[in-house]
N, C-alpha and C. Protein backbone atom coordinates (compact mmCIF):
# COMPACT_ATOMS: atom_id res chain seq x y z
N UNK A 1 89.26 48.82 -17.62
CA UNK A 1 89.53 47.82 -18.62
C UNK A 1 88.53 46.68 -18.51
N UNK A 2 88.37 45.89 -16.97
CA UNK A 2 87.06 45.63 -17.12
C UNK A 2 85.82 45.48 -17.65
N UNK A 3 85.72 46.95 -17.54
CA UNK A 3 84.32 47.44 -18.06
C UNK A 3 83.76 47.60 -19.60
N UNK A 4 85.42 47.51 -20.16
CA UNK A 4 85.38 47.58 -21.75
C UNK A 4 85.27 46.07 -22.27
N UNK A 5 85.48 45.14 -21.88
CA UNK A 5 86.03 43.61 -22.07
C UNK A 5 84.37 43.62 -21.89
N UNK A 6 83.54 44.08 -20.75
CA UNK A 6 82.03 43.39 -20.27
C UNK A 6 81.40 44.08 -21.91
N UNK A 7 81.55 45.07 -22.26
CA UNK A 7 81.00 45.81 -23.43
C UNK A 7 81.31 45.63 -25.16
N UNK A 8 82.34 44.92 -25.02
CA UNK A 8 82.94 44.35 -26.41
C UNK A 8 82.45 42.64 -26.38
N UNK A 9 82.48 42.34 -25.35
CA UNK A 9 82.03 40.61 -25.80
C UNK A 9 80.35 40.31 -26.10
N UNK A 10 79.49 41.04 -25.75
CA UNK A 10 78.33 40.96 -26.67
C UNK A 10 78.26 41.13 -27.78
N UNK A 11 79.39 42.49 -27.77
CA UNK A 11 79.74 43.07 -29.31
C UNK A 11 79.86 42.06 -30.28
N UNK A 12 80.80 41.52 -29.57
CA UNK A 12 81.59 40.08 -30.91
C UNK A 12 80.45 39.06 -31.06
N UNK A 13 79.88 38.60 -29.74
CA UNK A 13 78.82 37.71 -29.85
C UNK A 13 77.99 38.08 -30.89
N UNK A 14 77.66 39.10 -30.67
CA UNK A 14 76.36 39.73 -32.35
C UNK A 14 76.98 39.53 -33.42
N UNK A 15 77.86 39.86 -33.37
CA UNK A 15 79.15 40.14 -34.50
C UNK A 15 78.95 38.64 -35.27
N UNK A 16 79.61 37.94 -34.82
CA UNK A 16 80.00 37.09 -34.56
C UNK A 16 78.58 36.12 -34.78
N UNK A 17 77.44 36.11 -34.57
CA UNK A 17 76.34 35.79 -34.73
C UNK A 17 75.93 35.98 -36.21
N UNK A 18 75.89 37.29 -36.81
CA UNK A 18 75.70 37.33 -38.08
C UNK A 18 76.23 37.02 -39.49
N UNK A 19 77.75 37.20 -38.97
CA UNK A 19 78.62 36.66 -39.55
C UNK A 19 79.00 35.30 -39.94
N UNK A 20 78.06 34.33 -39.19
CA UNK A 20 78.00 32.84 -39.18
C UNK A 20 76.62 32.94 -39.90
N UNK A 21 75.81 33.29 -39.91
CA UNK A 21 74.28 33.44 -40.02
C UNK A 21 74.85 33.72 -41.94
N UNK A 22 75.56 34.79 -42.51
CA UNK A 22 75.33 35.26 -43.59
C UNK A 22 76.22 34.34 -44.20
N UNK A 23 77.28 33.45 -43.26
CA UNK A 23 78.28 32.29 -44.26
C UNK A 23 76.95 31.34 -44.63
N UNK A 24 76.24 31.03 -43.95
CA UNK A 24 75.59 29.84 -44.13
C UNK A 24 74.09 30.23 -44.96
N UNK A 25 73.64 31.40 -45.02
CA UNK A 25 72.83 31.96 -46.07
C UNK A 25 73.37 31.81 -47.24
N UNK A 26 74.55 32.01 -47.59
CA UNK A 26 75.39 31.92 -48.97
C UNK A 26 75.75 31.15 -49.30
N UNK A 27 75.98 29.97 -48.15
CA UNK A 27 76.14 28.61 -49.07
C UNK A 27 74.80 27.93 -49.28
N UNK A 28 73.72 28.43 -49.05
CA UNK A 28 72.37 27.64 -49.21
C UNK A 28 71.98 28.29 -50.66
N UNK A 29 72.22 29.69 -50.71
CA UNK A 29 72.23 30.30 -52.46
C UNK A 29 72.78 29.35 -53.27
N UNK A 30 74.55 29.14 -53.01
CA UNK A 30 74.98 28.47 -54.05
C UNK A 30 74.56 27.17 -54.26
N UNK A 31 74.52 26.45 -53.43
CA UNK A 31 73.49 25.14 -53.72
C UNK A 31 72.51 25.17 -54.61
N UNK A 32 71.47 26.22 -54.14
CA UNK A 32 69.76 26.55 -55.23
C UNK A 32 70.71 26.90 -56.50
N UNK A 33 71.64 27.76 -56.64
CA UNK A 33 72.17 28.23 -57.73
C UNK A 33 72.54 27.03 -58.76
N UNK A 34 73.16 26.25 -57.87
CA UNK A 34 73.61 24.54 -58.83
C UNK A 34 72.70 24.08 -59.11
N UNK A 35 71.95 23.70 -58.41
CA UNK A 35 70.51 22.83 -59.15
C UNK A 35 69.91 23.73 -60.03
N UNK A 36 69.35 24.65 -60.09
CA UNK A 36 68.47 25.48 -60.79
C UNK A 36 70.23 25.66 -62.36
N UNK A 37 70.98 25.73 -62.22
CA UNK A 37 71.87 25.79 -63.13
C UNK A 37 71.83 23.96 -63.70
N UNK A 38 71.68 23.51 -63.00
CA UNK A 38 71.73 21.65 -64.12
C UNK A 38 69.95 21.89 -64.04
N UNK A 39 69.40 22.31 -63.95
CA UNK A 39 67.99 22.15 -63.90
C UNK A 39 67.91 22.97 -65.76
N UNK A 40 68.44 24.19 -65.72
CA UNK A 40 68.92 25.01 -66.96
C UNK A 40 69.59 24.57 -67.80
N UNK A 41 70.64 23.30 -67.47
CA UNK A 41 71.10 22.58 -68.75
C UNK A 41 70.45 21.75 -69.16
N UNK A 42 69.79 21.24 -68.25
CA UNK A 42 69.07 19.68 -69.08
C UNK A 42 68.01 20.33 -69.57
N UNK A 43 67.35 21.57 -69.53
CA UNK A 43 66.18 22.32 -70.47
C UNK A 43 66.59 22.64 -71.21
N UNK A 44 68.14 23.05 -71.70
CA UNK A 44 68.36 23.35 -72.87
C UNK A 44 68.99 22.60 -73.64
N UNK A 45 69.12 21.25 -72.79
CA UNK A 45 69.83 20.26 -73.85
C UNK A 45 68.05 19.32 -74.45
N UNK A 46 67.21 20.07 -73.85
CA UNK A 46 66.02 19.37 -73.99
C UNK A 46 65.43 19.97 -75.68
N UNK A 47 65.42 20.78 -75.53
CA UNK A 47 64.84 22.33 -76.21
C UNK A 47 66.03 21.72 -77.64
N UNK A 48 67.43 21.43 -77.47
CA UNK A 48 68.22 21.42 -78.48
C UNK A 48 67.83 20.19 -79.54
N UNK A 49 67.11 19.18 -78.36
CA UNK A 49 67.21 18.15 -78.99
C UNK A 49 65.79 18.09 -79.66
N UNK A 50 64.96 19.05 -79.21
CA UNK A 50 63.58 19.01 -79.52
C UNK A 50 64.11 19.63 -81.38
N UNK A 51 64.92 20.40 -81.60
CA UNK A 51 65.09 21.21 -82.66
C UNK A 51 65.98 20.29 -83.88
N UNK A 52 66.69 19.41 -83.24
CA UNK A 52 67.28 18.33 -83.70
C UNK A 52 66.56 17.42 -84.77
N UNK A 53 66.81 17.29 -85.97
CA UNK A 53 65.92 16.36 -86.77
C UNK A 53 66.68 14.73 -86.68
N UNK A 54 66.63 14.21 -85.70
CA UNK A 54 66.63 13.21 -85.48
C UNK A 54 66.65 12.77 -83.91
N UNK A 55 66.27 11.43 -83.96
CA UNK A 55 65.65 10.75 -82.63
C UNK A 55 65.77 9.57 -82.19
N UNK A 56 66.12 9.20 -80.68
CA UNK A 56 66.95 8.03 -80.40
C UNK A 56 65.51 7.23 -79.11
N UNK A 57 65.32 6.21 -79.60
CA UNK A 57 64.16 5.54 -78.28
C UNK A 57 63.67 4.34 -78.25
N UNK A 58 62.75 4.15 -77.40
CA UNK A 58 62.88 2.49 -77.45
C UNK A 58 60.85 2.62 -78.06
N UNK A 59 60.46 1.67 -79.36
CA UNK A 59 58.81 1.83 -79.77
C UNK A 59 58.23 1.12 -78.73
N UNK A 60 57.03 1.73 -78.64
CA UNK A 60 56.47 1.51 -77.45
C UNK A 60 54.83 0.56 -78.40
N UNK A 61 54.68 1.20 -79.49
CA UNK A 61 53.76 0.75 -80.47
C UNK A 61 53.74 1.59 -81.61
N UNK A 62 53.37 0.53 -82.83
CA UNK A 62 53.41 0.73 -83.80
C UNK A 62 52.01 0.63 -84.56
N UNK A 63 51.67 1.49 -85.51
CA UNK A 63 50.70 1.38 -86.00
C UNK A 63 50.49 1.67 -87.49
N UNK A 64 50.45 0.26 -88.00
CA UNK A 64 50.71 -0.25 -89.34
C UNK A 64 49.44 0.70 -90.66
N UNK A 65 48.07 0.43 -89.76
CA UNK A 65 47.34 1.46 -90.75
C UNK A 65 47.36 2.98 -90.99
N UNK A 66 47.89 3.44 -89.29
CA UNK A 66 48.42 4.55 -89.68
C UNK A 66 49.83 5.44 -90.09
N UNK A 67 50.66 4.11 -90.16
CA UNK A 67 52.45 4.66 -90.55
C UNK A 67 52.15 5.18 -89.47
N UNK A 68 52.59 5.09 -88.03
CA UNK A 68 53.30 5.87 -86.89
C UNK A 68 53.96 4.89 -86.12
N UNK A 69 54.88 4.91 -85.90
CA UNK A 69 55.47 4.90 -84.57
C UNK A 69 55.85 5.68 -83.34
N UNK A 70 55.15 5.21 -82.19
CA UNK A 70 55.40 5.42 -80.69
C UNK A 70 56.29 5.18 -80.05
N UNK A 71 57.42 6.46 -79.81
CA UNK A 71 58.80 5.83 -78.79
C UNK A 71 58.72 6.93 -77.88
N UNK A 72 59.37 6.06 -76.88
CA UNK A 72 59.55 6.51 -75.77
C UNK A 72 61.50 7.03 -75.70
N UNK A 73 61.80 8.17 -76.02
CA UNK A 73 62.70 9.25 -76.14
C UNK A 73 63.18 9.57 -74.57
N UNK A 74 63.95 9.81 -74.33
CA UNK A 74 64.51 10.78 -73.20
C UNK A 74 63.54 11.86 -72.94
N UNK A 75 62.80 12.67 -73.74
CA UNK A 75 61.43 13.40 -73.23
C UNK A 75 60.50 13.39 -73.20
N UNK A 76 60.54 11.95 -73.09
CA UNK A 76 59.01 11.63 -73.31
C UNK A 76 58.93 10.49 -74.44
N UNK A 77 56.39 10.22 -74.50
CA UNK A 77 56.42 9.47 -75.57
C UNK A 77 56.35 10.43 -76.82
N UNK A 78 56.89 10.29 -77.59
CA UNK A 78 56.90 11.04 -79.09
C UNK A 78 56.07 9.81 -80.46
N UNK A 79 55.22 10.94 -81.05
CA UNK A 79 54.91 10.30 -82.25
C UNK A 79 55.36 10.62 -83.40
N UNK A 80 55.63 9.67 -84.52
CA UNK A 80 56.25 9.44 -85.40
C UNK A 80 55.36 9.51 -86.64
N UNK A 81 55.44 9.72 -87.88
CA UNK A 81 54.69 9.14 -89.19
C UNK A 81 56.20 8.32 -90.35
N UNK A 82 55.67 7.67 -90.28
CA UNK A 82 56.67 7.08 -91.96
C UNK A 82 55.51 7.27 -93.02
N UNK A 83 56.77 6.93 -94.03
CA UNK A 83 56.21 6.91 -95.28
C UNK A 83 56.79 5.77 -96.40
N UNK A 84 56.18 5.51 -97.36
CA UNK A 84 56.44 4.53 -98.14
C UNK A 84 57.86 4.44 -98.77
N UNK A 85 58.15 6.02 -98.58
CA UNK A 85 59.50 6.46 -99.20
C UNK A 85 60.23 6.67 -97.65
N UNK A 86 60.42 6.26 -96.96
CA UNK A 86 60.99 6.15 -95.46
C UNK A 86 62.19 4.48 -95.84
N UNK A 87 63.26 5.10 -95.74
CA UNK A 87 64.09 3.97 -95.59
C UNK A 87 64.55 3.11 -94.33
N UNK A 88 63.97 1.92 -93.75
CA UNK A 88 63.81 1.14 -92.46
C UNK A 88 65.00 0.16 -92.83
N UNK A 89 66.07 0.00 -91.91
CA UNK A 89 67.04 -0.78 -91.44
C UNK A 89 67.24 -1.68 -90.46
N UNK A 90 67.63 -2.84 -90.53
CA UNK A 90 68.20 -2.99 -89.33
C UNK A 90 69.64 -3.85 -89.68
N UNK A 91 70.35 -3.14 -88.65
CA UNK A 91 71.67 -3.28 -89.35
C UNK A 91 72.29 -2.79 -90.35
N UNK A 92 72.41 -3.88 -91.48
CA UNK A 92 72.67 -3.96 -92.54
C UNK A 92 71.64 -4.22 -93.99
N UNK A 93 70.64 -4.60 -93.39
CA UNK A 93 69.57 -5.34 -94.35
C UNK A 93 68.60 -4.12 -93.94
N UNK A 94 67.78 -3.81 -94.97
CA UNK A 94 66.83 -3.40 -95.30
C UNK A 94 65.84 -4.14 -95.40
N UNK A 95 64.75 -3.44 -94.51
CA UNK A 95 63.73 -3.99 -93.96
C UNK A 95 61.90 -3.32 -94.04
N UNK A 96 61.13 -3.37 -94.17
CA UNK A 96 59.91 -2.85 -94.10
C UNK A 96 59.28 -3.07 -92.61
N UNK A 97 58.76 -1.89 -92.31
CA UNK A 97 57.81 -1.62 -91.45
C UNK A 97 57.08 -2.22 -90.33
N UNK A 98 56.36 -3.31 -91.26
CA UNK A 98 55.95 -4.70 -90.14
C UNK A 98 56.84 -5.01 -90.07
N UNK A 99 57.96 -5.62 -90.17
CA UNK A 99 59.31 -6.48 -89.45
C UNK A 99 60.12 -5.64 -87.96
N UNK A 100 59.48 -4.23 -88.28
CA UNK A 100 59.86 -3.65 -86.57
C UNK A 100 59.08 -4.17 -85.41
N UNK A 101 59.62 -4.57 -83.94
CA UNK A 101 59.09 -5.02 -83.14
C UNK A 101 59.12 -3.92 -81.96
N UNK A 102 57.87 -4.13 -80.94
CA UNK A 102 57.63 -3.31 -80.17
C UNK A 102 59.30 -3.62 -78.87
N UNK A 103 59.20 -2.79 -78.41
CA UNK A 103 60.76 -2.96 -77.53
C UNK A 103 62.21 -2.51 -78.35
N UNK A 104 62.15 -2.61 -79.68
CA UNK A 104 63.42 -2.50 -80.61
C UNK A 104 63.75 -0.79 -80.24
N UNK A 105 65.35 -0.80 -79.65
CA UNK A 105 65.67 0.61 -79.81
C UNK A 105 66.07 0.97 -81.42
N UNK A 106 65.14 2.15 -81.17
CA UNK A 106 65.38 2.78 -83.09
C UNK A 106 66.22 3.83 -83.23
N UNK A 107 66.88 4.92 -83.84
CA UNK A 107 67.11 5.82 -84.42
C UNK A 107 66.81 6.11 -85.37
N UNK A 108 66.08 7.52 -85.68
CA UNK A 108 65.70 7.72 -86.75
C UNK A 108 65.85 9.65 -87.39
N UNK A 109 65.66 9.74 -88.87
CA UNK A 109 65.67 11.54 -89.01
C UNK A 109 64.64 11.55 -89.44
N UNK A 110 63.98 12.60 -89.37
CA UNK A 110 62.77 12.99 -90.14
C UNK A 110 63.01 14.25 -90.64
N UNK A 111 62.07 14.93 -91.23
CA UNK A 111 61.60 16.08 -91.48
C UNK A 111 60.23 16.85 -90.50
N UNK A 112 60.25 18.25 -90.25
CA UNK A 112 59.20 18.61 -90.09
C UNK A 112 58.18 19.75 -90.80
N UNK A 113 56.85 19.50 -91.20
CA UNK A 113 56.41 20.26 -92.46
C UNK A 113 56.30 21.88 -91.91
N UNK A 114 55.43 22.27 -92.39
CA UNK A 114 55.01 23.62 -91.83
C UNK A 114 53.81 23.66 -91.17
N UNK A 115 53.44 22.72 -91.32
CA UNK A 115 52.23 22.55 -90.16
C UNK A 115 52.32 21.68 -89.16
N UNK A 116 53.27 20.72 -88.92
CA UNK A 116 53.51 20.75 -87.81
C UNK A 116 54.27 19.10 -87.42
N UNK A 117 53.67 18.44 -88.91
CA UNK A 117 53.74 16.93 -89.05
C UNK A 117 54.80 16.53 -89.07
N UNK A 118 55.51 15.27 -88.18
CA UNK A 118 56.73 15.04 -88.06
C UNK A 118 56.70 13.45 -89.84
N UNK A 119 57.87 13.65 -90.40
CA UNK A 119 57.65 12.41 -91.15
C UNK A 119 59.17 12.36 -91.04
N UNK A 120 59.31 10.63 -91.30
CA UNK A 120 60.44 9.71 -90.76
C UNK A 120 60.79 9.43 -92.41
N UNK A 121 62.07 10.01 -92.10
CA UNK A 121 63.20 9.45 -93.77
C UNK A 121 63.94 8.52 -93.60
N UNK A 122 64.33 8.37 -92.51
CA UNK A 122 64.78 7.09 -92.08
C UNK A 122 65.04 6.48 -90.91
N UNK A 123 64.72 4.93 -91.10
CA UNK A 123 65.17 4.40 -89.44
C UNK A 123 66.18 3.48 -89.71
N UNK A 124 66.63 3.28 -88.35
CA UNK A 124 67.82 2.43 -87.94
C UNK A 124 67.20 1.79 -86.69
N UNK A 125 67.19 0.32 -86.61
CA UNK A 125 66.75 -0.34 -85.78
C UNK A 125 67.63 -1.23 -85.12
N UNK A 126 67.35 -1.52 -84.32
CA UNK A 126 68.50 -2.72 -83.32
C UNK A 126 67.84 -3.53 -82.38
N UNK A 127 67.95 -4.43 -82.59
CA UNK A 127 67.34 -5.30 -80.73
C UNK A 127 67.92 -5.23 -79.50
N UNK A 128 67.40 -4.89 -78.35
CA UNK A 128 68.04 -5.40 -77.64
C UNK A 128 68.51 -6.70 -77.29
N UNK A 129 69.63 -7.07 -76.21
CA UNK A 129 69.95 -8.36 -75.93
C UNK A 129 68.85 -9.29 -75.64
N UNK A 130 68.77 -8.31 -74.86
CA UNK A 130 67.41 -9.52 -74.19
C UNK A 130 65.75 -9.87 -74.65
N UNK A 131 65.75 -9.07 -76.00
CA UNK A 131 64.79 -9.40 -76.50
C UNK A 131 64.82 -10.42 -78.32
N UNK A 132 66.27 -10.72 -77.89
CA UNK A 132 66.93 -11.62 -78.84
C UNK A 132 66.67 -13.11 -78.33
N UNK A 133 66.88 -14.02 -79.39
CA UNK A 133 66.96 -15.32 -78.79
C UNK A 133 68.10 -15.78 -78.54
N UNK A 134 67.91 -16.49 -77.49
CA UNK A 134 69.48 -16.80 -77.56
C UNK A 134 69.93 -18.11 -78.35
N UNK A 135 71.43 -18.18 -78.54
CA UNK A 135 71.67 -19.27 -79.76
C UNK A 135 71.82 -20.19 -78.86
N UNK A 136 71.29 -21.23 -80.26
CA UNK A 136 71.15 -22.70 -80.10
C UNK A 136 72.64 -23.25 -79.85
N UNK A 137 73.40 -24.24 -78.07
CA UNK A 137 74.23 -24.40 -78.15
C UNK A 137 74.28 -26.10 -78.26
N UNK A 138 72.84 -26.65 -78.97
CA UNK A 138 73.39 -27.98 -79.45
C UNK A 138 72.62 -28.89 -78.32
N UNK A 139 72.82 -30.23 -77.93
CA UNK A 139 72.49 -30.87 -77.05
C UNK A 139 73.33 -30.60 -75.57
N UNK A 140 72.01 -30.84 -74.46
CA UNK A 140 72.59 -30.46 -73.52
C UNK A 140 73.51 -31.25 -72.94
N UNK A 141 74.51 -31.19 -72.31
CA UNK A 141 74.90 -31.92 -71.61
C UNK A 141 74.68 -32.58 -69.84
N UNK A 142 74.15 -33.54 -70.18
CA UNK A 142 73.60 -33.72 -69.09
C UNK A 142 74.27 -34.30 -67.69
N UNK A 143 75.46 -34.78 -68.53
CA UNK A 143 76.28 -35.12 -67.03
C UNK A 143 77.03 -34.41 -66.52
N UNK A 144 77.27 -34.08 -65.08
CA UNK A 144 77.92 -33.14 -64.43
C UNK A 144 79.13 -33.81 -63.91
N UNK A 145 79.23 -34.63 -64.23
CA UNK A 145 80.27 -35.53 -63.06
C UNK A 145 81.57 -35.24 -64.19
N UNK A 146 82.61 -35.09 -63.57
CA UNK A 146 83.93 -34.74 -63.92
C UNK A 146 84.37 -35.45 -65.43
N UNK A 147 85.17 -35.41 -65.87
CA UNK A 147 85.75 -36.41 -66.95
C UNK A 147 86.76 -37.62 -66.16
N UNK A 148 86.64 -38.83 -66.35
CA UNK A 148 87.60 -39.62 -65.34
C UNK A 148 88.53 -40.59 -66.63
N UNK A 149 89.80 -40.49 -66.52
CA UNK A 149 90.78 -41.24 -67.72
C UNK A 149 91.45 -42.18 -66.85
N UNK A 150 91.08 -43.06 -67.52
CA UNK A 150 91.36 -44.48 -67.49
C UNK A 150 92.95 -45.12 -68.05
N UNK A 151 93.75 -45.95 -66.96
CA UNK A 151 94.60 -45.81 -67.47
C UNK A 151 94.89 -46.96 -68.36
């Protein structure tokens, strides 16, 4: 009995060796498997949005002689063309072209031709906060000292 106990515990040791060896091979798969799987969604949420006729970003520059605008999109910088017949917003008011400022997040749809040219039917513009002014709250007040009532 001995002699069987000296002959089975290497056994298990190997055993027992590979068996730890192939748990931990398989959880290093499923890991690569997760990333390379969100690596596969955000390419196809990339690809969806590339097919998408419309576009969300902040202009990076604008260029008045040539109708384009430059934004910077979630994939990148993307170029733009408007056109005279391109309806530009902001807000509520309707607006032309030069009145967009570099930094303004836009949304916009376009069309694309058959050769390849993107053109803008319409934008929607917005400022950010911080590239707003802030409102006028009047004269400052310059004293800090408490209010004191007199009796």
């Amino acid at each position: 009995m001995n002699v069987a106990r000296k002959s089975i515990l290497p056994i298990l040791g190997a055993a027992t060796f590979f068996f730890v060896s192939a748990i931990r091979a398989g959880a290093q798969d499923s890991t690569n498997q997760v990333r390379s799987s969100a690596e596969t969604a955000r390419e196809e949420a990339r690809q969806r949005r590339a097919k998408m006729p419309i576009a969300k970003g902040t202009i990076k520059e604008i260029d008045l002689l040539r109708h384009q605008l430059k934004l910077v999109t979630e994939d990148g910088l993307r170029t733009f063309t408007y056109t005279s017949r391109t309806y530009i917003f902001r807000d509520k008011e309707k607006i032309t072209a030069d009145n967009l400022k570099v930094g303004e997040i836009v949304a916009l749809s376009f069309n694309t031709d058959k050769d390849g040219n993107v053109l803008v039917q319409r934008i929607k513009a917005r400022t950010p906060a911080e590239l707003m002014e802030p409102p006028s709250t009047g004269p400052a007040d310059v004293t800090n000292s408490p209010a004191v009532s007199h009796p």
